[in-house]
N, C-alpha and C. Protein backbone atom coordinates (compact mmCIF):
# COMPACT_ATOMS: atom_id res chain seq x y z
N UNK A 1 9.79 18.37 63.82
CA UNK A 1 11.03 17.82 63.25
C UNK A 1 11.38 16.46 63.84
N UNK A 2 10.41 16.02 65.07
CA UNK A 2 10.95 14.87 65.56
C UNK A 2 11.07 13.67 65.00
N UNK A 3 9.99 13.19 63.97
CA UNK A 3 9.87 12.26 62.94
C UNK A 3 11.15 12.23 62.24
N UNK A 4 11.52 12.97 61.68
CA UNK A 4 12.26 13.30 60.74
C UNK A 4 13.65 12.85 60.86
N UNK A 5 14.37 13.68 62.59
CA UNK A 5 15.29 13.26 62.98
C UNK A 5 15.24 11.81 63.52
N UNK A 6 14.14 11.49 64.52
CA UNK A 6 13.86 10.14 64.78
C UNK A 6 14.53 9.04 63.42
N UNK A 7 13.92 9.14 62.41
CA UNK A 7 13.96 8.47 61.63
C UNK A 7 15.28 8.01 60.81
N UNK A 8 16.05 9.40 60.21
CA UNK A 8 17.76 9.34 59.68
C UNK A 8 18.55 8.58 60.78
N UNK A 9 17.77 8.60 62.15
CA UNK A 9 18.98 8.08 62.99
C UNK A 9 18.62 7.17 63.89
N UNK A 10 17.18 6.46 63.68
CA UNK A 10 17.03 5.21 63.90
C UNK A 10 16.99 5.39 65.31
N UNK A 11 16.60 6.52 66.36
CA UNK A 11 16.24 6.08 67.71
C UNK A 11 15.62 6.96 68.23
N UNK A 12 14.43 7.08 67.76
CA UNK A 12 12.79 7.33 68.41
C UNK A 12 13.14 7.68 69.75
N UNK A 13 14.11 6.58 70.44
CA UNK A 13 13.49 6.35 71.74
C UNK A 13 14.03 7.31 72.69
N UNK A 14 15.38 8.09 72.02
CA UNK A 14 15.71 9.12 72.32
C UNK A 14 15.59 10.97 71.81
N UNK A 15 14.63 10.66 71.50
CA UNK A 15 13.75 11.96 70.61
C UNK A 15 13.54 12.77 71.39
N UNK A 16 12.69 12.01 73.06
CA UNK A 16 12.62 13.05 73.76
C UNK A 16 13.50 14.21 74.65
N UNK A 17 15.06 13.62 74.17
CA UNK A 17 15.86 13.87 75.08
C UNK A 17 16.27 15.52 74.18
N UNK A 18 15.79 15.06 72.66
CA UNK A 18 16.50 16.96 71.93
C UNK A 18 15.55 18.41 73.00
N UNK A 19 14.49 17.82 73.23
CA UNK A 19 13.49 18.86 74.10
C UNK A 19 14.19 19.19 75.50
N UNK A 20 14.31 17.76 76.05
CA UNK A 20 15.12 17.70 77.60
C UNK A 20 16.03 18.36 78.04
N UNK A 21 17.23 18.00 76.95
CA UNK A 21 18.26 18.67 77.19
C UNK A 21 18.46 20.19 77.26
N UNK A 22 17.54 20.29 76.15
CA UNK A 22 17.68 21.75 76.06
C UNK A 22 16.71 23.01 77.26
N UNK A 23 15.60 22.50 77.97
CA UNK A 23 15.13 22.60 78.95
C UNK A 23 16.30 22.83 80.02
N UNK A 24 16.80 21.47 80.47
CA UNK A 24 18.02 21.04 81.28
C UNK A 24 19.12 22.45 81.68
N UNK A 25 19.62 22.72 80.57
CA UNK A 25 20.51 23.65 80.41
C UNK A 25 20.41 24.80 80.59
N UNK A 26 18.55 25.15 80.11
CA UNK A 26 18.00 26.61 80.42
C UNK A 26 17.86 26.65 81.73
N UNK A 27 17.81 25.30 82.63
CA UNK A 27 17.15 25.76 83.71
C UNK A 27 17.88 25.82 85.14
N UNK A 28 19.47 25.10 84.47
CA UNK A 28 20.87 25.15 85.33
C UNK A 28 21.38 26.16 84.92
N UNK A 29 21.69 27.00 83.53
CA UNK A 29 22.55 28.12 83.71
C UNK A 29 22.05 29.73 83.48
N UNK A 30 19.99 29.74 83.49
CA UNK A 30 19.36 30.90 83.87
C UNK A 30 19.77 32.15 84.78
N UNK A 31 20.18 30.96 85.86
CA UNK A 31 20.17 31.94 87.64
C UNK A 31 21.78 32.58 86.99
N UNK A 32 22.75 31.95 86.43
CA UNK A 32 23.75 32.66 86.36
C UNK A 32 24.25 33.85 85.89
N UNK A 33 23.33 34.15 84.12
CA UNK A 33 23.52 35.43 83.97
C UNK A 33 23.15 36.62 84.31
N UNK A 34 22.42 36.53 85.64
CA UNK A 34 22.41 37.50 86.18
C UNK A 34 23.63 37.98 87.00
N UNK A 35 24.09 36.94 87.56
CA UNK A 35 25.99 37.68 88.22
C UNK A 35 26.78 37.99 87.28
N UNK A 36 26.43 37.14 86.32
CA UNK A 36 27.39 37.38 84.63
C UNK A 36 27.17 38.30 84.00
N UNK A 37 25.83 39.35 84.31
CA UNK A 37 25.85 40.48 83.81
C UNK A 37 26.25 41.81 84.69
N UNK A 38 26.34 41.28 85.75
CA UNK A 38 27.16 42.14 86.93
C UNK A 38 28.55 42.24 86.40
N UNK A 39 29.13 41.26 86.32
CA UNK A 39 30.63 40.86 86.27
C UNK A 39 31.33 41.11 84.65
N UNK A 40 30.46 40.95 83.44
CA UNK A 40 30.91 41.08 82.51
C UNK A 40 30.46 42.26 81.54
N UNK A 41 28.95 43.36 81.99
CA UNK A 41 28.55 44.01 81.32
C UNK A 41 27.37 43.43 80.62
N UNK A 42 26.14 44.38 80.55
CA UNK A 42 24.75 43.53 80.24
C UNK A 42 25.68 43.44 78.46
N UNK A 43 26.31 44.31 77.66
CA UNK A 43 26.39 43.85 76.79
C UNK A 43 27.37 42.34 75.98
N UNK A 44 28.11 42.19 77.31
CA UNK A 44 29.05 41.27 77.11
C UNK A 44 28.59 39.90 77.52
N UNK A 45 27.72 39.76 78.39
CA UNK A 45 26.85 38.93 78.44
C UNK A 45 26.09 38.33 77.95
N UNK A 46 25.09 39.35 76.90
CA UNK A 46 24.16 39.59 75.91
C UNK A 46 25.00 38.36 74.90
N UNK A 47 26.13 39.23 74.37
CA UNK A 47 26.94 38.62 73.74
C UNK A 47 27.26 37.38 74.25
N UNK A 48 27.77 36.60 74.60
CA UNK A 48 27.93 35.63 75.09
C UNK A 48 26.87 34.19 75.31
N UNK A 49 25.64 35.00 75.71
CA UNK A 49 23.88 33.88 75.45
C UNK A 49 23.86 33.69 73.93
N UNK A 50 23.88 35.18 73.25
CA UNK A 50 23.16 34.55 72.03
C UNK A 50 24.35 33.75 71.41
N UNK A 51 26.06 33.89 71.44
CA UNK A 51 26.97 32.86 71.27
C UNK A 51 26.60 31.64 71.10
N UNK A 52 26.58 31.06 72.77
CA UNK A 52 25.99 29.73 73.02
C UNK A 52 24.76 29.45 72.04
N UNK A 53 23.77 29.77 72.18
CA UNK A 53 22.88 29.46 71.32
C UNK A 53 22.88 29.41 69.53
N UNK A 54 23.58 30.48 69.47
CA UNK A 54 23.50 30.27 67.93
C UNK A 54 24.90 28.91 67.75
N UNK A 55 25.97 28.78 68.31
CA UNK A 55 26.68 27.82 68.18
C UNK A 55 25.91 26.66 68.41
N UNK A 56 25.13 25.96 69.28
CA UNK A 56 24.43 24.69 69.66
C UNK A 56 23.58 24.49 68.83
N UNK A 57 23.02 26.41 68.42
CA UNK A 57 22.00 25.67 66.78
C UNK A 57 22.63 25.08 65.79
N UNK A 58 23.67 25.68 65.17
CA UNK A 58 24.42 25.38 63.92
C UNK A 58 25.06 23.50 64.07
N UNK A 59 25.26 24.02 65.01
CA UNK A 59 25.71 22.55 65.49
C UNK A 59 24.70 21.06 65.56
N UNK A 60 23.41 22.06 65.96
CA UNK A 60 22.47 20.99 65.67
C UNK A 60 22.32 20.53 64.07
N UNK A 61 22.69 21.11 63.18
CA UNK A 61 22.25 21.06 61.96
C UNK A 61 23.24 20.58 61.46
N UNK A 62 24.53 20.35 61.86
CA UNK A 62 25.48 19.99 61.52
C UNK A 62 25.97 18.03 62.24
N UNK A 63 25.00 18.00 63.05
CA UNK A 63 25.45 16.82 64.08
C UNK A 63 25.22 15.29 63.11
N UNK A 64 25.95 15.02 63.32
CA UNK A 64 26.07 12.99 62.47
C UNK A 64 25.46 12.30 63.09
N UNK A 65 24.86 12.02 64.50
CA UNK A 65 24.29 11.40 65.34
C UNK A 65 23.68 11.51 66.08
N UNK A 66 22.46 10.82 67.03
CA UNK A 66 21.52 11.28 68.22
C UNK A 66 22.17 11.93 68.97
N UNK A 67 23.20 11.26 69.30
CA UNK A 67 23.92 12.16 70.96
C UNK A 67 24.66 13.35 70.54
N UNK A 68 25.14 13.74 69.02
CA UNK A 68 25.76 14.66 69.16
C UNK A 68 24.33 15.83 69.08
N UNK A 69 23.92 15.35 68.91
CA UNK A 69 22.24 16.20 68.64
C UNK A 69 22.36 16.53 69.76
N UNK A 70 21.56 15.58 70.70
CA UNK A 70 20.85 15.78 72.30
C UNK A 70 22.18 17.21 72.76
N UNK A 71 23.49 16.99 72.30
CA UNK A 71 25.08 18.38 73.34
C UNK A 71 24.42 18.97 72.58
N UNK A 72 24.52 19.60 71.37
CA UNK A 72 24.00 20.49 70.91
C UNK A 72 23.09 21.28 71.44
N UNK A 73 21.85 20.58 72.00
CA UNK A 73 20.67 21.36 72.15
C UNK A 73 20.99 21.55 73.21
N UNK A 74 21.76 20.64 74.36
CA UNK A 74 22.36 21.55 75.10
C UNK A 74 22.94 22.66 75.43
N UNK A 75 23.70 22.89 74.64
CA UNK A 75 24.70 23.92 74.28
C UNK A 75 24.27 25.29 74.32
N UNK A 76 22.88 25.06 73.27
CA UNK A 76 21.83 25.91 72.62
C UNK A 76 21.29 26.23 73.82
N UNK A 77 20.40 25.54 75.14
CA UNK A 77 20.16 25.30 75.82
C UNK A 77 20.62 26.60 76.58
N UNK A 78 22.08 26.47 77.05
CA UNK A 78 23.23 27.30 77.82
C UNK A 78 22.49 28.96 77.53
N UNK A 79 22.91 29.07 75.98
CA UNK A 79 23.07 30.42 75.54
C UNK A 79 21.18 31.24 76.16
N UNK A 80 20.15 30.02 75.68
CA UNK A 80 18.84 30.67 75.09
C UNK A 80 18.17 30.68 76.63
N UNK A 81 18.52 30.35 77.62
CA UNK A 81 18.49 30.79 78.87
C UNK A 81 18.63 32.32 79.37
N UNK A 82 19.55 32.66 78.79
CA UNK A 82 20.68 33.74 79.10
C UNK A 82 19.96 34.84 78.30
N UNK A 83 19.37 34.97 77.04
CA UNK A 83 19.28 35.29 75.97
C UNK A 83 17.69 36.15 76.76
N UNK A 84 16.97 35.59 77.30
CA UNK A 84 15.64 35.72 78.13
C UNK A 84 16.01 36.76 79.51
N UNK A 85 17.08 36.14 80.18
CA UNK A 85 17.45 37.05 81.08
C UNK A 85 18.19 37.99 81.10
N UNK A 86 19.09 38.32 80.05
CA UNK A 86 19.42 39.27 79.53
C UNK A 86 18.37 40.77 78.85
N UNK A 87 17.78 40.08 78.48
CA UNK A 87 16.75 41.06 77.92
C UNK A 87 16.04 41.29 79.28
N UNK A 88 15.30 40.46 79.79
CA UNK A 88 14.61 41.35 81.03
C UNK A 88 15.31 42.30 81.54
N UNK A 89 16.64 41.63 81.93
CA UNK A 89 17.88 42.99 83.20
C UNK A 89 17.84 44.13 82.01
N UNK A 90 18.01 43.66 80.28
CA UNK A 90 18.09 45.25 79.73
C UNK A 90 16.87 46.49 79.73
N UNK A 91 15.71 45.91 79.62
CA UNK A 91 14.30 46.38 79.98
C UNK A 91 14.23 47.05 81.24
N UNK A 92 14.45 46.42 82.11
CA UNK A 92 14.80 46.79 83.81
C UNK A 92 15.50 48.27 83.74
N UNK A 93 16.81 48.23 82.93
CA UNK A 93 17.50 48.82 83.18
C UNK A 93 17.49 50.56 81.98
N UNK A 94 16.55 50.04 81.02
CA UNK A 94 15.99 51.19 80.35
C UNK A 94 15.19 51.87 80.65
N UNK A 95 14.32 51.33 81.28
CA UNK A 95 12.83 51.97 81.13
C UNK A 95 12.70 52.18 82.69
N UNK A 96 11.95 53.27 83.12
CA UNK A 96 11.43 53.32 84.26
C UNK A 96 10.59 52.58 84.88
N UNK A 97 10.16 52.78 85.90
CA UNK A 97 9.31 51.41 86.65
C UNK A 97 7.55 51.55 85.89
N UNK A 98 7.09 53.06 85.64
CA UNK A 98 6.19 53.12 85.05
C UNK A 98 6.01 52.58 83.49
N UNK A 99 7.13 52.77 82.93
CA UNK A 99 7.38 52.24 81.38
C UNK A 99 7.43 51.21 81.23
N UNK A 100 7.78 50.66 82.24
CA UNK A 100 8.47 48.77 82.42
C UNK A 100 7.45 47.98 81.52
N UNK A 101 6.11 48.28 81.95
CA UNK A 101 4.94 47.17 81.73
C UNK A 101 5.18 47.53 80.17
N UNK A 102 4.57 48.31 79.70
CA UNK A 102 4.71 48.34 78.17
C UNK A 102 5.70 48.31 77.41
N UNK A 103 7.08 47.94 77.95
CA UNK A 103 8.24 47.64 76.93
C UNK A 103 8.07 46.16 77.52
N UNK A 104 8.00 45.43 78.25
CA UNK A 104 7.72 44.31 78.69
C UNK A 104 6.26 43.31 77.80
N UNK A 105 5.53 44.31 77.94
CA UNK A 105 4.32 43.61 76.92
C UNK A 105 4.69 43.16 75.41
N UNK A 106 5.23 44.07 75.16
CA UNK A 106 5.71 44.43 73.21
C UNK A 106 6.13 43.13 73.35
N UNK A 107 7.40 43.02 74.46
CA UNK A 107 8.04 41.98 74.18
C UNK A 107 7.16 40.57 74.05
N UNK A 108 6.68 40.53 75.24
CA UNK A 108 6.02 39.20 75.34
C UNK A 108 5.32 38.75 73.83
N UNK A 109 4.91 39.84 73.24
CA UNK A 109 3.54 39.95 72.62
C UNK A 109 4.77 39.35 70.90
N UNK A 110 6.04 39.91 71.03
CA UNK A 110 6.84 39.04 70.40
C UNK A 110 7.37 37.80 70.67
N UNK A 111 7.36 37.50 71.35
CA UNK A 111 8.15 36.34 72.28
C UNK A 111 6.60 34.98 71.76
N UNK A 112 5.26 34.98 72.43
CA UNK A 112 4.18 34.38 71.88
C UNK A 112 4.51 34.56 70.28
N UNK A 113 4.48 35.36 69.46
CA UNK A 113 4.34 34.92 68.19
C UNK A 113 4.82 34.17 67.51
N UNK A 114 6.67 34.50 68.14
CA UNK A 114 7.66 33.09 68.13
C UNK A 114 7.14 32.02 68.35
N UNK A 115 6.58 31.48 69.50
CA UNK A 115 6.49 30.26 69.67
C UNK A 115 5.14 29.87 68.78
N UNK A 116 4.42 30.59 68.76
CA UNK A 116 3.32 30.10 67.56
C UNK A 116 3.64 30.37 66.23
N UNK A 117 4.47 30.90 65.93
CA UNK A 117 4.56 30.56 64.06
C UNK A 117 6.05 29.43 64.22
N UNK A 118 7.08 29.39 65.03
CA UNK A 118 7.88 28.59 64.99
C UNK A 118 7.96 27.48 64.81
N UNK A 119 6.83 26.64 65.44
CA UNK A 119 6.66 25.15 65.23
C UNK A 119 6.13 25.06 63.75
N UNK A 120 5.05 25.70 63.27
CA UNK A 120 4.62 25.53 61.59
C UNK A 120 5.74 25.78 60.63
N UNK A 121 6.26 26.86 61.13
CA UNK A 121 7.21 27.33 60.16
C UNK A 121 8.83 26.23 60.16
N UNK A 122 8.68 25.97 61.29
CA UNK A 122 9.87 24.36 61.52
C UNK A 122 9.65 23.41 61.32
N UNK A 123 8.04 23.21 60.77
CA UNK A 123 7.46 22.32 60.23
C UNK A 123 7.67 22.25 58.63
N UNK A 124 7.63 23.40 57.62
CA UNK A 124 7.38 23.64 56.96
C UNK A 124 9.09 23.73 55.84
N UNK A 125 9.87 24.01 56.91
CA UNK A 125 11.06 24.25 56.22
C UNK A 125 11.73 22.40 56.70
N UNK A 126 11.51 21.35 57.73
CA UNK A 126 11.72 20.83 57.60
C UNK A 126 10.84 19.62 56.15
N UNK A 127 10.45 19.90 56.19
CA UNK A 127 9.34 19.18 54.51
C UNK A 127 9.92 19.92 53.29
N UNK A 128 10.71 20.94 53.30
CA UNK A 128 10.82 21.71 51.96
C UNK A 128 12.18 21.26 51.86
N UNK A 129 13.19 21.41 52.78
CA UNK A 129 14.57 21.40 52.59
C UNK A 129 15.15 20.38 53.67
N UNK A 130 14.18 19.70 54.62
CA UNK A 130 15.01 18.64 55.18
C UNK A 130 15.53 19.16 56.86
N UNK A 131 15.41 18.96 57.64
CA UNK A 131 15.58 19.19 59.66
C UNK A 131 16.49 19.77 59.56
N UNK A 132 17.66 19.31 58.84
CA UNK A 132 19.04 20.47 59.36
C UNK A 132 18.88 21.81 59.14
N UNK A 133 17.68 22.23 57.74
CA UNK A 133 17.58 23.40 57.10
C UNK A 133 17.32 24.29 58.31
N UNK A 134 15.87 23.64 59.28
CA UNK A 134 15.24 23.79 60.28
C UNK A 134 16.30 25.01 61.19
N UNK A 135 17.50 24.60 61.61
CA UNK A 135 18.61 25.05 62.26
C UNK A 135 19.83 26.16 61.69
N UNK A 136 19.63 25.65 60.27
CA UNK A 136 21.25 25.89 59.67
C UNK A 136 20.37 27.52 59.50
N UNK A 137 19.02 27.44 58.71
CA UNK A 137 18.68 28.61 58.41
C UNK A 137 18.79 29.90 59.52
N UNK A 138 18.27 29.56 60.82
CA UNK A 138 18.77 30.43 61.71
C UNK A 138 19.45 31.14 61.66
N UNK A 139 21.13 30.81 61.41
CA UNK A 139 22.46 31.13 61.39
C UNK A 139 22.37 32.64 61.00
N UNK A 140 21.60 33.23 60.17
CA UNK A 140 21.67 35.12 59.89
C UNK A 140 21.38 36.07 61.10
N UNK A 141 19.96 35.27 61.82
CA UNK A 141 19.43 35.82 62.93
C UNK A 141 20.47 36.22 63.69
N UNK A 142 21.31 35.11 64.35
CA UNK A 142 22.29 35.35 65.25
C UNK A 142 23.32 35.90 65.12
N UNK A 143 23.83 36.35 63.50
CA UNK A 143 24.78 37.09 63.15
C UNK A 143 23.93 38.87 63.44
N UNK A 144 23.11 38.42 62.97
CA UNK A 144 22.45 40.01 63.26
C UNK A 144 21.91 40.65 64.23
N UNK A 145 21.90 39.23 65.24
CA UNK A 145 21.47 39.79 66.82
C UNK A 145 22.55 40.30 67.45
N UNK A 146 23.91 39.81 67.08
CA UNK A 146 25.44 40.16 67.78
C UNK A 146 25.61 41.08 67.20
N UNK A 147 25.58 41.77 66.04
CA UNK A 147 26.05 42.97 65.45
C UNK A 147 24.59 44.05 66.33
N UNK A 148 23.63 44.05 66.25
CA UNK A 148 22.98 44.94 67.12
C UNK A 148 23.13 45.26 68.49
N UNK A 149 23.88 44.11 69.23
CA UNK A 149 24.27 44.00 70.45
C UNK A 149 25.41 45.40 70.70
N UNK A 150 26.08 44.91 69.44
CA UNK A 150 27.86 45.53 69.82
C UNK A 150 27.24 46.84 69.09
N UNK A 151 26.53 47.20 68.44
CA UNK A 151 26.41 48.90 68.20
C UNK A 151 25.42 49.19 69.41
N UNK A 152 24.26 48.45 69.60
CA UNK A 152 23.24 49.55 70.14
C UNK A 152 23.31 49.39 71.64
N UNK A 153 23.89 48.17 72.50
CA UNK A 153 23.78 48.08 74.35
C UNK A 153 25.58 48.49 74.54
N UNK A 154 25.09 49.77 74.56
CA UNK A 154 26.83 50.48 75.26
C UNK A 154 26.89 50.95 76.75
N UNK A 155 25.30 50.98 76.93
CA UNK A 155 25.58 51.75 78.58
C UNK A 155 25.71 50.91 79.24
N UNK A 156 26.86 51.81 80.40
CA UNK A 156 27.04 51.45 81.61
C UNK A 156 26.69 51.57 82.77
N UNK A 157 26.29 50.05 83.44
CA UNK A 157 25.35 50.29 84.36
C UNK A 157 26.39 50.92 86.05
N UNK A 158 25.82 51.46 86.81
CA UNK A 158 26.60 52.09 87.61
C UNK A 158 27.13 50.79 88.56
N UNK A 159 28.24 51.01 89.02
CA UNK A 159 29.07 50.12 89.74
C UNK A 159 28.75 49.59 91.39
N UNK A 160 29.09 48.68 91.73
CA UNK A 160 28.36 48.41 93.42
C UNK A 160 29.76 48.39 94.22
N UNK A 161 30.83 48.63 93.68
CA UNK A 161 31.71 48.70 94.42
C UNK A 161 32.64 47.66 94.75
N UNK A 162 32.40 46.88 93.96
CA UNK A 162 33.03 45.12 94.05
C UNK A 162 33.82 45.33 92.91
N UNK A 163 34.66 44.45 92.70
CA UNK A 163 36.33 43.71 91.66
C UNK A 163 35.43 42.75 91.17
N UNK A 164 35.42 42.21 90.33
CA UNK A 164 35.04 41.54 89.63
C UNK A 164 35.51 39.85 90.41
N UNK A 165 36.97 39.62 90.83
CA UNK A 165 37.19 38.68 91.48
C UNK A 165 35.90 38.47 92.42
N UNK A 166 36.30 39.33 92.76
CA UNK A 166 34.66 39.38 94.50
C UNK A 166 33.88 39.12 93.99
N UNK A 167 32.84 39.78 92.79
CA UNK A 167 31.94 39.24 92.16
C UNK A 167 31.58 37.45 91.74
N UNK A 168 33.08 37.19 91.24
CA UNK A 168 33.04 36.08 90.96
C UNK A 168 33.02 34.71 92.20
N UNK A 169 33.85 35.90 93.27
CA UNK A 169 33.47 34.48 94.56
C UNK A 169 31.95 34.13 94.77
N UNK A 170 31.36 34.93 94.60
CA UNK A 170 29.77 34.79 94.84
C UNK A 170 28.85 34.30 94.05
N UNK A 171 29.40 33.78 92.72
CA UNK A 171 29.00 32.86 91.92
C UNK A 171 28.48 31.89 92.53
N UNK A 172 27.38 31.29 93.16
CA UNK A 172 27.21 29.92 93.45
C UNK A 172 27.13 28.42 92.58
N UNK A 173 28.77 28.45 92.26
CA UNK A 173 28.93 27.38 91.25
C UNK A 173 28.19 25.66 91.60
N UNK A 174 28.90 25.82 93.29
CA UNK A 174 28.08 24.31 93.77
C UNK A 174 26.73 24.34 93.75
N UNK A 175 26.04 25.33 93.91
CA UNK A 175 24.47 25.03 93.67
C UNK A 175 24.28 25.06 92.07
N UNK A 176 25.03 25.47 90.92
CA UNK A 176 24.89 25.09 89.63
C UNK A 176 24.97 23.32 89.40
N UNK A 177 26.04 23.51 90.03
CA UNK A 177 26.40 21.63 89.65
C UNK A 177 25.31 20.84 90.49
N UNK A 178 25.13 21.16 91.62
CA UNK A 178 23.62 20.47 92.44
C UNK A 178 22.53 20.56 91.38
N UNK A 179 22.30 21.76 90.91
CA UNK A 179 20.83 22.25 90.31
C UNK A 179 20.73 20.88 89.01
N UNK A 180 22.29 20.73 88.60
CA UNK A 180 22.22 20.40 87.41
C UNK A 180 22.27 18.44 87.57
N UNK A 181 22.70 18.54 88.56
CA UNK A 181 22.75 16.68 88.81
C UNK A 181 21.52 16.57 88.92
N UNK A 182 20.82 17.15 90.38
CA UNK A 182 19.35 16.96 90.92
C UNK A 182 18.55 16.95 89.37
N UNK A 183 18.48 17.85 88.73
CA UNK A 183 17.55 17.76 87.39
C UNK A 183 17.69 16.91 86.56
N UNK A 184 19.30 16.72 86.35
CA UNK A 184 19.45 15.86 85.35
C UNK A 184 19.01 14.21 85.74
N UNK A 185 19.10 14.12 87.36
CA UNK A 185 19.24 12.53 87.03
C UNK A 185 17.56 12.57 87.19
N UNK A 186 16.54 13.33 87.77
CA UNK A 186 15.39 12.83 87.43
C UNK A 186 14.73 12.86 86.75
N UNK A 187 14.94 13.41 85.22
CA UNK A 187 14.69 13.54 83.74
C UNK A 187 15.68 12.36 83.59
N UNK A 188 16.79 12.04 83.82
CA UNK A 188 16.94 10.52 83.71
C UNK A 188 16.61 9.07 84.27
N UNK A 189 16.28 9.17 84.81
CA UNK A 189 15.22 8.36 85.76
C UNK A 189 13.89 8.25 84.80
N UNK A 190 12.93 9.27 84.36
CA UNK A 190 11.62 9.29 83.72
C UNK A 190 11.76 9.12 82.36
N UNK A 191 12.67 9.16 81.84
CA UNK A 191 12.86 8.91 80.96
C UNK A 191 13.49 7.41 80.44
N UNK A 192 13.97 7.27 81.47
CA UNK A 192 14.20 5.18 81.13
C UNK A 192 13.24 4.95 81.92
N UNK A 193 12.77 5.11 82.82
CA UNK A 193 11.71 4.45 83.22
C UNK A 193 10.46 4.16 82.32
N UNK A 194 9.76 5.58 81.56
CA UNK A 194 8.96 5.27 80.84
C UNK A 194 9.29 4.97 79.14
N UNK A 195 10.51 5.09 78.79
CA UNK A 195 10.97 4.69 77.40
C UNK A 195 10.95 3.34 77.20
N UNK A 196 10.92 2.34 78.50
CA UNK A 196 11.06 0.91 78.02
C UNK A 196 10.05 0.33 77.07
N UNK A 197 10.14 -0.66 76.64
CA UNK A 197 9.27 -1.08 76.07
C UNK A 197 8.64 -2.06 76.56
N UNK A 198 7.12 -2.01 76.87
CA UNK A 198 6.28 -2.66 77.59
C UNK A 198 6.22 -4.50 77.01
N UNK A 199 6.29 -5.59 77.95
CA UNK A 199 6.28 -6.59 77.56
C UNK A 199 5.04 -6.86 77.05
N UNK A 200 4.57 -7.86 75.77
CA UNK A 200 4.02 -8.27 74.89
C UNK A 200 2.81 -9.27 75.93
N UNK A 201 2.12 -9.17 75.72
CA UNK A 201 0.93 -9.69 76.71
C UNK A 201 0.32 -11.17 75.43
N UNK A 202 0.24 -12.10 75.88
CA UNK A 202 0.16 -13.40 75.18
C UNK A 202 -0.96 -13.75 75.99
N UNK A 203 -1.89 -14.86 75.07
CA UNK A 203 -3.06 -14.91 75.90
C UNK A 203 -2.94 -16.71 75.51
C-alpha cells in the first residue's frame, strides 16, 4: 500500500514512518498489558488492545494526511501489542503446561498465515477499491473479536492479594516514557539521517 499512500499525499519520504510508528508503539506499550491484565481482568484488557487497534485502523482509513496516518498507526500500534500478549497470558492460563505447546502451535500456525496472505491480500484490495479499503474493510473483524471477547473470556483468574491501587503503583510508567523516548529518538535519528537526499555528483 506504500505506493499508493506515498503518492495521494505527495511524501514518499515519510512512508517509512506508517511501519515505524506502528512497531514504536508495539514495543513501548507490550510490557504493560501484562500488569493491565492483573489490574483490569484478562477480559477487560483483551477488550481494551483490540479497542486501540481497531480504532487506529479505522482511523487509518479515514486520515486526510501523512501525519495523521503515521498517529494512527500508532494508535493501532498501542492496541496490536496488547492483542499478542493478551492471548499468550489467555493460553497460559487455559491450558496446562503439557497442553500449552499445542494450543500455542495452532496459534502460531494462524498467526504465519496472517502475515503471509495479508500483504497479497492488502495488495489486492488496495488495486480493487483503493488503500483506505485496505483498513476500513477490517472494521467487522474487530466488531466480532469484541463480541467473542465479552461472551466467551469470563474466568476469573485467582487473586494475589493486592487493591488494584497497589497494583497500579507498580506500573513502571517512567521506564514506559524512557522505553519510548530512547526508541523513538533513534528511529528518529535513522530515519533523517538516511531519508536525505544525497547531493548530485557533477563531473
Amino acid at each position: 500500500m506504500l505506493p499508493s499512500i506515498s503518492s495521494e499525499f505527495h511524501k514518499s519520504h515519510q512512508a517509512s514512518w506508517l511501519g515505524t510508528a506502528y512497531l514504536l508503539a508495539t514495543c513501548t506499550f507490550t510490557p504493560l498489558y501484562g500488569r493491565l491484565s492483573d489490574v483490569m481482568g484478562r477480559r477487560a484488557a483483551a477488550q481494551t488492545a483490540v479497542f486501540f487497534a481497531g480504532f487506529g485502523t479505522i482511523a487509518c482509513g479515514l486520515s486526510s494526511n501523512m501525519e495523521l496516518l503515521i498517529a494512527s498507526r500508532f494508535i493501532a500500534g498501542i492496541g496490536g501489542g496488547g492483542v499478542s500478549t493478551i492471548a499468550v497470558i489467555v493460553v497460559s492460563d487455559m491450558y496446562s503446561l503439557r497442553a500449552r505447546g499445542l494450543a500455542q502451535s495452532v496459534a502460531s500456525v494462524f498467526n504465519g498465515l496472517s502475515f503471509g496472505v495479508g500483504g497479497p491480500l492488502g495488495g489486492l484490495v488496495t488495486d480493487w477499491f483503493g488503500w483506505r479499503w485496505a483498513f476500513l474493510l477490517q472494521t467487522p473483524l474487530f466488531i466480532i473479536s469484541l463480541l467473542l471477547i465479552s461472551w466467551n473470556l469470563n474466568y476469573v483468574t485467582p487473586g494475589k492479594g493486592k487493591s488494584t491501587i497497589e497494583v497500579l503503583k507498580r506500573i513502571d510508567y517512567l521506564g514506559i516514557v524512557s522505553l519510548l523516548i530512547s526508541t523513538g529518538s533513534i528511529l528518529v535519528f535513522l530515519s533523517t539521517r538516511y531519508n536525505e537526499g544525497l547531493p548530485v555528483r557533477t563531473n
